[in-house]
Structures are given as C-alpha cells and as structure tokens.
N, C-alpha and C. Protein backbone atom coordinates (compact mmCIF):
# COMPACT_ATOMS: atom_id res chain seq x y z
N UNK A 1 -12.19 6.50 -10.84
CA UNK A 1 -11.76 5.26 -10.23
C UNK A 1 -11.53 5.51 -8.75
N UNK A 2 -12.49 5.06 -7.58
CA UNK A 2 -12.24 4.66 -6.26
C UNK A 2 -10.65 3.57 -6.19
N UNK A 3 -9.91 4.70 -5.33
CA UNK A 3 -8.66 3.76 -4.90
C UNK A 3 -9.07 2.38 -3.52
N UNK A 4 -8.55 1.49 -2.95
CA UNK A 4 -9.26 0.76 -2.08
C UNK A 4 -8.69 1.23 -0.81
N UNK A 5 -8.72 1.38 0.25
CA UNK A 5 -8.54 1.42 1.70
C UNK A 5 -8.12 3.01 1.86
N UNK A 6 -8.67 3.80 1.00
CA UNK A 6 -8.18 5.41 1.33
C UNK A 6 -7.78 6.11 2.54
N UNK A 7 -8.00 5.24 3.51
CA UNK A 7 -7.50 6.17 5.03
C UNK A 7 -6.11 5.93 5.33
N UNK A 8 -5.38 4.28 4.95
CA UNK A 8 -4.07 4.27 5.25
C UNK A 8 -3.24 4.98 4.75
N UNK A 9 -1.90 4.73 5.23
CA UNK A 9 -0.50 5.40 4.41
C UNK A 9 -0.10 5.38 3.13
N UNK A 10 0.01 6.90 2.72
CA UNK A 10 0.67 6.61 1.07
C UNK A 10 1.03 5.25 0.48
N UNK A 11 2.04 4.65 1.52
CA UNK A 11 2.89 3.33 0.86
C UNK A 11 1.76 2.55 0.75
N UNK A 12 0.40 2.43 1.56
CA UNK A 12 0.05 1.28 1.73
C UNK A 12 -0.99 1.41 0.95
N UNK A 13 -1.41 2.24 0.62
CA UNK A 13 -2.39 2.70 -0.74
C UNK A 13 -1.57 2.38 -2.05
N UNK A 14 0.11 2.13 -2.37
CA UNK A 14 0.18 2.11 -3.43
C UNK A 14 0.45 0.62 -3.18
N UNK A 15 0.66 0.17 -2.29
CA UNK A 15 0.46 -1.56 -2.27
C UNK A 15 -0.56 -2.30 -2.69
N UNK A 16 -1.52 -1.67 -2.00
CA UNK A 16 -2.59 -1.86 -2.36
C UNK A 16 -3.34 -1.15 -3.72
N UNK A 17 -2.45 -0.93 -4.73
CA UNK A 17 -3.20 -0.70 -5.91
C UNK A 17 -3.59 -2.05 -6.76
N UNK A 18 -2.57 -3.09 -6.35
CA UNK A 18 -2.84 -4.83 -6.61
C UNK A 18 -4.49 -4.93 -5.94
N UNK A 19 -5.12 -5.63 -6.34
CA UNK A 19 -6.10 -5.53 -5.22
C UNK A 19 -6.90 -6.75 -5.86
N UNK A 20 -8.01 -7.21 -4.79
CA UNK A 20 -8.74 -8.36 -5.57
C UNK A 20 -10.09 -8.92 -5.00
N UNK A 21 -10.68 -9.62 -6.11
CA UNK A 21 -12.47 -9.64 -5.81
C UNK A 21 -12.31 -10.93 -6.52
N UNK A 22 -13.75 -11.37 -6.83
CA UNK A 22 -13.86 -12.72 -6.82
C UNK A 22 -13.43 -13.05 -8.49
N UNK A 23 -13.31 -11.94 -9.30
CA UNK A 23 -12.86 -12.41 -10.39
C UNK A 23 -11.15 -12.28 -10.37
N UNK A 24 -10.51 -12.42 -9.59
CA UNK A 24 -8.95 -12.61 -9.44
C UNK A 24 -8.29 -11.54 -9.47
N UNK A 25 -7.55 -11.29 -9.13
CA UNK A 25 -6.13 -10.16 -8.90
C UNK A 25 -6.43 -8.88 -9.78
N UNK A 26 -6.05 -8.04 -9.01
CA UNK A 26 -6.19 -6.76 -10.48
C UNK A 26 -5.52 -5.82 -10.06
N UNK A 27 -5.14 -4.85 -11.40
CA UNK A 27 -4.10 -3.65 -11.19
C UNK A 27 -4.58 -2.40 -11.47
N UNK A 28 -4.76 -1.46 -10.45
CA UNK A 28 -5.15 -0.78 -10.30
C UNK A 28 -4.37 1.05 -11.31
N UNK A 29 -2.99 0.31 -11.62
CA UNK A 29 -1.89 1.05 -12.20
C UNK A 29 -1.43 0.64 -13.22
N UNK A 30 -2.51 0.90 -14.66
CA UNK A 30 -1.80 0.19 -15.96
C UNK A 30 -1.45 1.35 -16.99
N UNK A 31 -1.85 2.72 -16.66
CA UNK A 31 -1.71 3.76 -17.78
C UNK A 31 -0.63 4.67 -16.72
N UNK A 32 -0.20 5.62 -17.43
CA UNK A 32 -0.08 6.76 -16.97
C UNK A 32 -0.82 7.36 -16.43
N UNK A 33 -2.45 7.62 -16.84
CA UNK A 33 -3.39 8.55 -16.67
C UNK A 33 -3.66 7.81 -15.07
N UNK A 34 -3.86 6.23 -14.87
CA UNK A 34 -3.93 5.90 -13.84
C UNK A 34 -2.73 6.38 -12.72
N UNK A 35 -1.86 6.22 -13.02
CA UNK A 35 -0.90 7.03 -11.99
C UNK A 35 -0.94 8.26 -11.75
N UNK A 36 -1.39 8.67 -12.79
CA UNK A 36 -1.56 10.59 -12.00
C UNK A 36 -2.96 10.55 -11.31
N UNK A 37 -3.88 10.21 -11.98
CA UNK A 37 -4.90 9.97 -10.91
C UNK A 37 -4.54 9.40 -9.34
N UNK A 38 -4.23 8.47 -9.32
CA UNK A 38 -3.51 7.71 -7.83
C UNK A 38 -2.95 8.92 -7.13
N UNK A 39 -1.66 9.85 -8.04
CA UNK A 39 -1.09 10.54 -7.10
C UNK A 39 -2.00 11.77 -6.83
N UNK A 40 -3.00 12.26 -7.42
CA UNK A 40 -4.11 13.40 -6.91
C UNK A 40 -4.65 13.09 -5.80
N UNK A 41 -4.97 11.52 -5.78
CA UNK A 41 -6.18 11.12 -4.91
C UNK A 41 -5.37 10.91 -3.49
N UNK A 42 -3.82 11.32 -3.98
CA UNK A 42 -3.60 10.46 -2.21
C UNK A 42 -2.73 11.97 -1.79
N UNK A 43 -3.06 13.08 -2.49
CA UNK A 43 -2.33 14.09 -2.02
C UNK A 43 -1.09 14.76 -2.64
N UNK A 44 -0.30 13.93 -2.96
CA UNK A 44 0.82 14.07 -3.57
C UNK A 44 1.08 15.18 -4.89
N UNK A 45 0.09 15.27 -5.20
CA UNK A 45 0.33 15.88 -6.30
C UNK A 45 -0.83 17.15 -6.45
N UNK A 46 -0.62 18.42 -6.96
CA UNK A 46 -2.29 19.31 -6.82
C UNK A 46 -2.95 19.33 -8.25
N UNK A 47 -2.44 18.79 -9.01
CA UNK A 47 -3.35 18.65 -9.58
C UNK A 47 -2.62 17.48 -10.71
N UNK A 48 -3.58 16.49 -11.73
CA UNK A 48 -2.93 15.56 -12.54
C UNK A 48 -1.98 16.22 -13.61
N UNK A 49 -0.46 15.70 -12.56
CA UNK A 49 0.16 16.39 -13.57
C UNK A 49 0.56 15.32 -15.08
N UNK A 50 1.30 15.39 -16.08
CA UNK A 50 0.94 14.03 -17.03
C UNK A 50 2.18 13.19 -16.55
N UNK A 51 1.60 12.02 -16.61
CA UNK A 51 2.58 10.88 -15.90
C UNK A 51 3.03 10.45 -17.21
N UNK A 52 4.26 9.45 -17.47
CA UNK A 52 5.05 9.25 -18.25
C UNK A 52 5.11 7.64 -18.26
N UNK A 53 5.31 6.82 -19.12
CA UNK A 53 5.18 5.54 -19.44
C UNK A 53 6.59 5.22 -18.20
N UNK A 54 7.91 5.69 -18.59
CA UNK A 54 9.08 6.09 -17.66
C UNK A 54 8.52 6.19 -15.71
N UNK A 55 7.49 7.10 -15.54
CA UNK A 55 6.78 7.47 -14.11
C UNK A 55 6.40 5.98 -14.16
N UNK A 56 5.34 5.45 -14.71
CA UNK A 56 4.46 4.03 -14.69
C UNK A 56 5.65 3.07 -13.98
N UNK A 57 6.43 3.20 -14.85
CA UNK A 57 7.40 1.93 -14.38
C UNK A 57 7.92 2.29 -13.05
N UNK A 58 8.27 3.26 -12.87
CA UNK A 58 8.82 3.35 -11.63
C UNK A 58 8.03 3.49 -10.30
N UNK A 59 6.59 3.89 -10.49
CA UNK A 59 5.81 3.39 -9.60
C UNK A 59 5.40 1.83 -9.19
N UNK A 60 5.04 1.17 -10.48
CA UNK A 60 5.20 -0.35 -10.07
C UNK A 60 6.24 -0.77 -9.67
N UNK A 61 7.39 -0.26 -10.18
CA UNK A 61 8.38 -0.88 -9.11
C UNK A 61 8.77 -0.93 -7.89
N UNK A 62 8.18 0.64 -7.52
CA UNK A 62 8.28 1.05 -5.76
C UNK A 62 7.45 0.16 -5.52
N UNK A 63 6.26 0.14 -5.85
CA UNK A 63 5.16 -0.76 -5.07
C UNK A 63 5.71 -1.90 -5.18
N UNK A 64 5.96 -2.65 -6.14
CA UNK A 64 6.30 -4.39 -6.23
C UNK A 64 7.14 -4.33 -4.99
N UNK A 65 8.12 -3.53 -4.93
CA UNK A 65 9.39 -3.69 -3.91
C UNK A 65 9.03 -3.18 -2.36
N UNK A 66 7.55 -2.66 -2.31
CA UNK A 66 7.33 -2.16 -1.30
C UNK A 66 6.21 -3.42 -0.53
N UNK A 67 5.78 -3.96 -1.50
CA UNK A 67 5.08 -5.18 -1.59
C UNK A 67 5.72 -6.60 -0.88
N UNK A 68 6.62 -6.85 -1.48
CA UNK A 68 7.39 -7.62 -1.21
C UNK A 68 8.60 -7.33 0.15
N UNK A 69 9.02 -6.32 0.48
CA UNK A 69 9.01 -5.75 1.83
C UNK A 69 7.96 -6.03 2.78
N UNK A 70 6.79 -5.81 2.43
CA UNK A 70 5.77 -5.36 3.30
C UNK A 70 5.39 -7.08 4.15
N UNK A 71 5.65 -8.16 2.69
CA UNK A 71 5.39 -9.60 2.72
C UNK A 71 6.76 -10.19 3.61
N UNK A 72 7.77 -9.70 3.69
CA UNK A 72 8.86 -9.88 4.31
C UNK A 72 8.83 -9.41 5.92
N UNK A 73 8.03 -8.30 6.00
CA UNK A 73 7.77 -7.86 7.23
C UNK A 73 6.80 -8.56 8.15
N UNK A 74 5.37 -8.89 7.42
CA UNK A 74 4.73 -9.40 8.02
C UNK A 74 4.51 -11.16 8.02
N UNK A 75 5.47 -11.84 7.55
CA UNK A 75 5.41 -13.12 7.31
C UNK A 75 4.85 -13.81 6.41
N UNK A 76 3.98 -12.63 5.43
CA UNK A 76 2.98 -13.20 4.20
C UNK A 76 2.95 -14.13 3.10
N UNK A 77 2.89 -15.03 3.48
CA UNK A 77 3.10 -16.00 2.65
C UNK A 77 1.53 -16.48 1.86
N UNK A 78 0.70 -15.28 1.95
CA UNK A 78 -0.23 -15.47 0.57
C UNK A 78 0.58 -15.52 -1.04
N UNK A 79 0.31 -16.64 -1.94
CA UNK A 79 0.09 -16.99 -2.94
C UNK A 79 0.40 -15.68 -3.89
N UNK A 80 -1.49 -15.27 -3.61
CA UNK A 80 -1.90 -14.26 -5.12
C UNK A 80 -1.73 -12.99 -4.64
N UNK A 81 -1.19 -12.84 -2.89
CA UNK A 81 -0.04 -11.48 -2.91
C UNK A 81 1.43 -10.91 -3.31
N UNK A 82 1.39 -12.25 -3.70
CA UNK A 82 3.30 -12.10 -4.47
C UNK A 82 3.52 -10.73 -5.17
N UNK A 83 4.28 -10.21 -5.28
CA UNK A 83 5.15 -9.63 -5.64
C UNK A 83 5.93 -10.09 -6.82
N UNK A 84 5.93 -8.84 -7.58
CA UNK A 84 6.86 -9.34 -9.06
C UNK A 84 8.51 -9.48 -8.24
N UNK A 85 8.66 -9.02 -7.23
CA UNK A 85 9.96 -8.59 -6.99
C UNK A 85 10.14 -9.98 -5.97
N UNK A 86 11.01 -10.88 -6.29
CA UNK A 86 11.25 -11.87 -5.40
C UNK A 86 12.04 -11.43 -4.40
N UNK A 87 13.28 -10.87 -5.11
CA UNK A 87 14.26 -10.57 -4.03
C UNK A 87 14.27 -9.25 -3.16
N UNK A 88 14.59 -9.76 -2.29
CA UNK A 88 14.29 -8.81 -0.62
C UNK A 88 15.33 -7.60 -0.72
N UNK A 89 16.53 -8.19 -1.24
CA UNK A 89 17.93 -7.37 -1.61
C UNK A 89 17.64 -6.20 -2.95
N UNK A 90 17.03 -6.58 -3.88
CA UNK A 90 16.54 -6.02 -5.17
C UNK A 90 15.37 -5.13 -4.84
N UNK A 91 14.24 -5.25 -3.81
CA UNK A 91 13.63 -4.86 -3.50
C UNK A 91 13.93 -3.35 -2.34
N UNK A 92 15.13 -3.73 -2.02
CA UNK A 92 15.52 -2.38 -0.67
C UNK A 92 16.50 -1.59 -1.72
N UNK A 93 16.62 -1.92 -2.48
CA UNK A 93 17.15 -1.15 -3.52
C UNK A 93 16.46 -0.10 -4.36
N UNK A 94 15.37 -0.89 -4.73
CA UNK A 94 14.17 0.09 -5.30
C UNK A 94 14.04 0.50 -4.67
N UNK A 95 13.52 0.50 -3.55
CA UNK A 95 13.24 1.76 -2.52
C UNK A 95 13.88 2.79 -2.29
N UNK A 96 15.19 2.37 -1.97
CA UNK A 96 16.07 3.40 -2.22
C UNK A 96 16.44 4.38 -2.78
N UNK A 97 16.32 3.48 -4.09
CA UNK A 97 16.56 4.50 -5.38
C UNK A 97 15.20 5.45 -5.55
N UNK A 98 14.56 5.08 -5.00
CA UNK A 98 13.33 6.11 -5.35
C UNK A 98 13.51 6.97 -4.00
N UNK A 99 13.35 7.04 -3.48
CA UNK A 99 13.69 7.69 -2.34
C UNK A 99 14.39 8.62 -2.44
N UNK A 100 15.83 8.60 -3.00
CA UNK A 100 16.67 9.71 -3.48
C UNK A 100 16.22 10.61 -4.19
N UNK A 101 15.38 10.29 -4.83
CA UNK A 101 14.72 10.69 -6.56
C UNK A 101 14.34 12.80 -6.03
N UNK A 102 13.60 12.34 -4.76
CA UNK A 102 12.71 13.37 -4.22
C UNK A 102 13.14 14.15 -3.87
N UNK A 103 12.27 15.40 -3.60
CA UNK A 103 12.11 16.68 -2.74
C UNK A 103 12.34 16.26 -1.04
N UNK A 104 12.69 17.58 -0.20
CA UNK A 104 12.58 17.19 0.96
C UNK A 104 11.32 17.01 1.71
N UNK A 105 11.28 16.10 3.00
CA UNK A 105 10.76 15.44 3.30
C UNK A 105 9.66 16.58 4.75
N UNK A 106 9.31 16.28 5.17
CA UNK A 106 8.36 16.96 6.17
C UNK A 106 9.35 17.41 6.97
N UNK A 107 8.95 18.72 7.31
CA UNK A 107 9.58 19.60 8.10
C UNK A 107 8.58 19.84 9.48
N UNK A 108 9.78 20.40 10.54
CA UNK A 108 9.22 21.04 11.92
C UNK A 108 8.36 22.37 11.70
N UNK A 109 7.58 22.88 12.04
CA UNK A 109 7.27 24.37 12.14
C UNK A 109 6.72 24.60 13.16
N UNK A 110 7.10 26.27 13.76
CA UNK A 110 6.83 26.66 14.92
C UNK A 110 5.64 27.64 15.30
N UNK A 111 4.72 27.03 15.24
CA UNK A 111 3.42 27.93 15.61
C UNK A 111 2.96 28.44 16.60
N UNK A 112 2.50 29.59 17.27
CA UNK A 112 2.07 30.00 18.46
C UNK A 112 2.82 29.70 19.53
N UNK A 113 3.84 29.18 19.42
CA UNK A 113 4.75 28.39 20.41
C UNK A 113 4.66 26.57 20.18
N UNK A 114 3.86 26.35 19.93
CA UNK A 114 3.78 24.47 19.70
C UNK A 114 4.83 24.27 18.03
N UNK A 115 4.86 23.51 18.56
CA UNK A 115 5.71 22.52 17.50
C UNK A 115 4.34 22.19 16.38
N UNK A 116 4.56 22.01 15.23
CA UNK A 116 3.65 20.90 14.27
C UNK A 116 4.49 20.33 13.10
N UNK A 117 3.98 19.42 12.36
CA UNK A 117 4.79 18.97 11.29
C UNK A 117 3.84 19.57 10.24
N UNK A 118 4.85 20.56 9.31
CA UNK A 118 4.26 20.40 7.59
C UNK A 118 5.40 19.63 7.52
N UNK A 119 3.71 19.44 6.32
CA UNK A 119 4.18 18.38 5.55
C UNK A 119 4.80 19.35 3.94
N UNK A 120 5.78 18.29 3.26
CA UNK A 120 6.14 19.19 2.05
C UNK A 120 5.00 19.23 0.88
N UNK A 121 5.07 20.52 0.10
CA UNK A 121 4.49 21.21 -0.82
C UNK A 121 4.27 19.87 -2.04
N UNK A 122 2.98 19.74 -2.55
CA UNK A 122 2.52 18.66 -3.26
C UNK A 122 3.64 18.85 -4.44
N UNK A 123 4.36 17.77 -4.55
CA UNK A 123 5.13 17.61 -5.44
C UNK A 123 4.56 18.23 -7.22
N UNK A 124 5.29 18.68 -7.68
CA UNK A 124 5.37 18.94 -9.03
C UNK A 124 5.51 17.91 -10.09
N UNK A 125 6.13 16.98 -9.63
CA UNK A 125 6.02 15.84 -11.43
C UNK A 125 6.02 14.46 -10.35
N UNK A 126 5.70 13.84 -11.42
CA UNK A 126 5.03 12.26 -11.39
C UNK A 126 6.60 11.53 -9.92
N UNK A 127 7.73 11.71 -10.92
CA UNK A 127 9.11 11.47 -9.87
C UNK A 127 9.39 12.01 -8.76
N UNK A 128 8.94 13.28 -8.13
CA UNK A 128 9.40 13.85 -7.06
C UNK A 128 8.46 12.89 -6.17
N UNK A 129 6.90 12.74 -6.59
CA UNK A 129 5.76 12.39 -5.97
C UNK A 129 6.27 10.99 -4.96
N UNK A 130 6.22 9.88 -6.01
CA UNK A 130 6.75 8.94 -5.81
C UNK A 130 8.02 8.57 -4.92
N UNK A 131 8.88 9.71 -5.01
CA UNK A 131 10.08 9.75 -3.90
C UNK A 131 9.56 10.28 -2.57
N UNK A 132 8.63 10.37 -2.31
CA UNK A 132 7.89 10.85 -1.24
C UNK A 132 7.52 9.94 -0.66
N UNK A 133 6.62 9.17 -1.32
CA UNK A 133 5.81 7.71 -0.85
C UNK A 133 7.06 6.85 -0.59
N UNK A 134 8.22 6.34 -0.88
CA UNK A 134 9.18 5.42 -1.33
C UNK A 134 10.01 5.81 0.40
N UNK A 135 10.17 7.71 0.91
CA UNK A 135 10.72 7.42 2.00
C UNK A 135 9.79 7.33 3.17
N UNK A 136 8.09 7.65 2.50
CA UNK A 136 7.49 7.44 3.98
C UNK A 136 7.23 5.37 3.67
N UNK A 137 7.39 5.18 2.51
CA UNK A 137 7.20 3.75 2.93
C UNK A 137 8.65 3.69 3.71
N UNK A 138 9.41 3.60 3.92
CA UNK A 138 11.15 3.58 4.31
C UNK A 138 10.37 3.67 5.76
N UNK A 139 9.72 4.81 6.31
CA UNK A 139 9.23 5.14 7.50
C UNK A 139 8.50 4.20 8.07
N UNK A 140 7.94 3.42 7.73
CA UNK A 140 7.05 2.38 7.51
C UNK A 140 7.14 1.19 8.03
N UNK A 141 7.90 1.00 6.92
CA UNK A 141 8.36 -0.63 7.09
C UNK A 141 9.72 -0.92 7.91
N UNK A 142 10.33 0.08 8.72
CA UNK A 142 10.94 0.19 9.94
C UNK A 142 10.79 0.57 10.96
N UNK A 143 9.33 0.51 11.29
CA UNK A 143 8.75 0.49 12.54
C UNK A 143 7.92 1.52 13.02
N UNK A 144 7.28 2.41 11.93
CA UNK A 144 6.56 3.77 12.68
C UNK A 144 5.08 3.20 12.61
N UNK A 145 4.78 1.97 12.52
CA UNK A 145 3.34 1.30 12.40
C UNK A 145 3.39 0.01 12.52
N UNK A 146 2.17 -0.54 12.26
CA UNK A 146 2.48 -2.12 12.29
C UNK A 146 1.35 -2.69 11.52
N UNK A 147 2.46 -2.89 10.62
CA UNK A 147 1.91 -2.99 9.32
C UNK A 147 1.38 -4.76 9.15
N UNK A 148 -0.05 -5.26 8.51
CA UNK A 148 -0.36 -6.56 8.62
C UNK A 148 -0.53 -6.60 7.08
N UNK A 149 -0.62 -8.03 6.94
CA UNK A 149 -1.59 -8.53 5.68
C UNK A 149 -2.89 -9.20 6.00
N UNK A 150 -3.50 -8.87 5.05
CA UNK A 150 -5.01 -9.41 5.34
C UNK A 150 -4.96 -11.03 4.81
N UNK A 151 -5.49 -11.63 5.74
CA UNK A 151 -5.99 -13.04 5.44
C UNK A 151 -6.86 -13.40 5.51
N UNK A 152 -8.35 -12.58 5.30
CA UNK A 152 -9.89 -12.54 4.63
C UNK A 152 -9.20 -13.41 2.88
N UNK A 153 -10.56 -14.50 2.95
CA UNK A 153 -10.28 -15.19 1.85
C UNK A 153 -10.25 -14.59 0.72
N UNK A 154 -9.24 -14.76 -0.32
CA UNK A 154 -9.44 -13.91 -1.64
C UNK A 154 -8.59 -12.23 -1.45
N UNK A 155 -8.36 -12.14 -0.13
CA UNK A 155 -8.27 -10.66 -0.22
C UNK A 155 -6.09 -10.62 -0.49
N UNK A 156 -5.57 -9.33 -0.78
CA UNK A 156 -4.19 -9.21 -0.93
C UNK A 156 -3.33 -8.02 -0.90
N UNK A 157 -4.29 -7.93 0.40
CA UNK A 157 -4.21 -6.20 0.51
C UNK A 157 -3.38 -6.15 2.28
N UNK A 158 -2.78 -4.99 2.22
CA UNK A 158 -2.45 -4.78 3.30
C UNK A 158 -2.80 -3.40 4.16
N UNK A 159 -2.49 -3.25 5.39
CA UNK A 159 -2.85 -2.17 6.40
C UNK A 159 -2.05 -2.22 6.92
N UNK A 160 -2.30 -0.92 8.14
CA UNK A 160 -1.97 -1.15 9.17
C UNK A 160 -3.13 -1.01 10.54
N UNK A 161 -1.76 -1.58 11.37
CA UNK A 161 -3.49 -2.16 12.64
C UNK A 161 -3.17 -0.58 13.43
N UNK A 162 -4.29 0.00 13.41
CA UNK A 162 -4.94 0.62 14.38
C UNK A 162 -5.43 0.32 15.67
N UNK A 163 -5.64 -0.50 15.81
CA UNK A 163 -6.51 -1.09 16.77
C UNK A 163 -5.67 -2.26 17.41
N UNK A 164 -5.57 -2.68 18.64
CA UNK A 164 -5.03 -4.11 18.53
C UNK A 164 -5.82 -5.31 18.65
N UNK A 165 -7.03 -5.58 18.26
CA UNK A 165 -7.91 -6.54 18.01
C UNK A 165 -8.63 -6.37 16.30
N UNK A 166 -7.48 -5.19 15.69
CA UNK A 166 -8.12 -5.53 14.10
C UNK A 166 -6.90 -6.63 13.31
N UNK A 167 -7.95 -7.39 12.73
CA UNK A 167 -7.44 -8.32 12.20
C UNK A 167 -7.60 -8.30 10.30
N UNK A 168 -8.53 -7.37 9.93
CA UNK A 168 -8.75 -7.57 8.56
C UNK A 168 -8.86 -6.06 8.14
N UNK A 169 -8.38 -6.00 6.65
CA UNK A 169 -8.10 -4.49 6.49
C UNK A 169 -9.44 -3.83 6.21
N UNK A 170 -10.47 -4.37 6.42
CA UNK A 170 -11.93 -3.72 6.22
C UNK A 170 -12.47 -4.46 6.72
N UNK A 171 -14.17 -3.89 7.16
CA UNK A 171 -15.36 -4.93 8.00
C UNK A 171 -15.72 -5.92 6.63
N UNK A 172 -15.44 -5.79 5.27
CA UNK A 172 -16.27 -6.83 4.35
C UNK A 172 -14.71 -7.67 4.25
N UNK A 173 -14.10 -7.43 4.66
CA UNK A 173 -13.11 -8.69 4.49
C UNK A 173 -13.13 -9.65 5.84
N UNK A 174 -13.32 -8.84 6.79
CA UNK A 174 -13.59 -9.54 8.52
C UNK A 174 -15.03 -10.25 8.19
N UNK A 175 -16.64 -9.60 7.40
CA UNK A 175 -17.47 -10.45 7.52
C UNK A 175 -17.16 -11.73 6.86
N UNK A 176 -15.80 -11.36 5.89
CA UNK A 176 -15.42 -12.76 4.22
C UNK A 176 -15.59 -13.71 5.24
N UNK A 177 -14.35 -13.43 6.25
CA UNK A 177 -13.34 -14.13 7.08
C UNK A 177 -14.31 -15.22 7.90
N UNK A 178 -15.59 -14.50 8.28
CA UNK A 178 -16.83 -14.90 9.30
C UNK A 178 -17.40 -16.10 8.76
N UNK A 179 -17.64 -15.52 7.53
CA UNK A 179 -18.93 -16.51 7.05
C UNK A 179 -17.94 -17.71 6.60
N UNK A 180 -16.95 -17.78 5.95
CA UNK A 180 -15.98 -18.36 5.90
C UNK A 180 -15.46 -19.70 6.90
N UNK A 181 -15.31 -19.18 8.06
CA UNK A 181 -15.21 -19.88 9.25
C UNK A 181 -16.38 -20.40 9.47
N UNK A 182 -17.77 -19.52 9.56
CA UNK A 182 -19.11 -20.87 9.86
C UNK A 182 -19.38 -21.69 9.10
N UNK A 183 -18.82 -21.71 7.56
CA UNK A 183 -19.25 -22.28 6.59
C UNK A 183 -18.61 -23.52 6.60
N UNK A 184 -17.49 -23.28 7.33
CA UNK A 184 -16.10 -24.71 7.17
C UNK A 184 -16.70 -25.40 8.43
N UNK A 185 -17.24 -24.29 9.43
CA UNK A 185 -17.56 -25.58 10.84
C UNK A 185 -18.87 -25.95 10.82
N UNK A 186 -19.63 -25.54 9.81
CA UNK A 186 -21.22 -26.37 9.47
C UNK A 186 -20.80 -27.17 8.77
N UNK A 187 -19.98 -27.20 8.01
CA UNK A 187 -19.65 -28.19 6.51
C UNK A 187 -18.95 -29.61 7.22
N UNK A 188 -18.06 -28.96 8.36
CA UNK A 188 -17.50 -30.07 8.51
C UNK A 188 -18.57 -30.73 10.40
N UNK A 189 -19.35 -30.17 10.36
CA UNK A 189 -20.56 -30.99 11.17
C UNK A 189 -21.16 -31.68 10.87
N UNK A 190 -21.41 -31.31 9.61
CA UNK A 190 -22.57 -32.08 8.51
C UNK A 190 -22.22 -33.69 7.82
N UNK A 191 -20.86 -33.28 7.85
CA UNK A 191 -20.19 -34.37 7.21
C UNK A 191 -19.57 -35.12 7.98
N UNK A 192 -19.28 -34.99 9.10
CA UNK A 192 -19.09 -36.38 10.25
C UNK A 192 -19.93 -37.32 10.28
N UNK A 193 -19.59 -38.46 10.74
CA UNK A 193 -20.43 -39.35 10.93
C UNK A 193 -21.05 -39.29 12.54
C-alpha cells in the first residue's frame, strides 16, 4: 500500500491517511497490519513491529485530533474533511496524551565542530512510535510550518506550503482545481444569454 503525499511531515502523513478519490472518503488505517505498515513507511519504526487493535485506536485518535487541529488552524471548513473529533479542547488533549506516551525527542550532536540534529532511534513498539509523531505534530501546528488544506475539488488532504505560491497539496489536485475553474467559466458562458 502507497501512503499519499510521502514527502511531508510525519503528522501530516498521518492526517492524511483519510484520503479521497472520486469514489468518496477512505481510510487508509483499518487493521493493525495497516498501522505498522504506515509506521515503517514513514520511518518510525525499523522494522513492522505487530501493532495492537489498542495501537489502532490510538493512532486514529492522534490523527482525528490532529485533523481537527490542523482544520482549526487553517480555517477548513471542508465538509468530507471533518474530523471524528469535534472538539478543539478534546482534541489538544489527545495530543497530549500521546505525546507523553514517548521516547525522547531529537537531540543536538556535535560533529567535526558543527552542530546537527539526530534524530531519535526508530522507536521499538507501535506506542513509543506514535508519541513521536503526536510531539512533532505539537511542533507543527504551533508554528514550525505552515500548514494548509487543500481545496482541489474532492480532495481532504493537507500539507504544508513550501513554496509561497503553492496552493494544492499535489500538481493532480492543482490540475483538479484548473479544469474545474475552466469548466465553471465555459459552462457559465454558454449559458448566458
């Protein structure tokens, strides 16, 4: 299973495990086996360690709550990006609580004389993993990026902008967005009197 937008941030890869195409919304995180996969593919983990029905839940919950953060941050008021997690208060909570859960977090090290950041040792079980993602989303969604939602039609995914003229979290959601827009200003040419 291809995860969708593989270059962004942990958090925003597990936001984006919701994801969606023309047959409607879908979850990218319904087994266990899917969550240990997720956490191989994004680093976190060295190899699939076995995820736990217990792990499952608590990954959808970081994400729902990281989701619904993320929709709080950027003004998102898409529909079929909702979030199971309504509340904003319930939601900084989950985070929280996962956050604690973990191992420590990236360290300084001193090489040749320069500074670099390691990063910490791929977590060992499904919970440490997840407390990882939960404080770099924390990192996140208080300002170390700038984080958007996509408003390519159909799409319910989020990024962050790299660029300051990107507007869509991929070129096939910017072409959606295109054809989209010529289609509404031929349609509505056609149909004037």
């Amino acid at each position: 299973m291809d995860f969708v937008l593989p270059s962004e941030p942990r958090p925003v890869r597990l936001m984006n495990t919701v994801w969606a195409d023309r047959g409607g919304v879908h979850d990218a995180l319904t087994t266990p086996a899917d969550l240990a996969r997720w956490l191989t593919a994004t680093g976190l983990t060295a190899a699939e360690p076995p995820a736990t029905a217990a792990d499952l839940r608590t990954a959808v919950t970081l994400r729902d709550a990281l989701r619904r953060l993320a929709a709080l941050t950027t003004d998102d008021s898409r529909a079929a990006a909702r979030s199971a997690l309504q509340d904003a208060e319930a939601a900084v909570h989950a985070v929280n609580e996962a956050a604690v859960a973990g191992p420590g977090r990236a360290t300084l090290q001193l090489l040749d004389g320069k500074l670099s950041l390691r990063a910490p040792e791929p977590a060992a079980d499904p919970g440490a993993a997840l407390a990882v993602v939960a404080a770099e989303g924390i990192d996140l969604l208080t300002g170390s990026g700038v984080l958007n939602a996509c408003y390519a039609p159909g799409c319910v995914l989020y990024f962050v902008r790299d660029h300051p003229r990107r507007e869509w979290c991929s070129t096939a959601c910017g072409n959606r967005a295109r054809a989209a827009r010529h289609y509404q200003r031929h349609r509505t040419t056609r149909t004037a009197p």
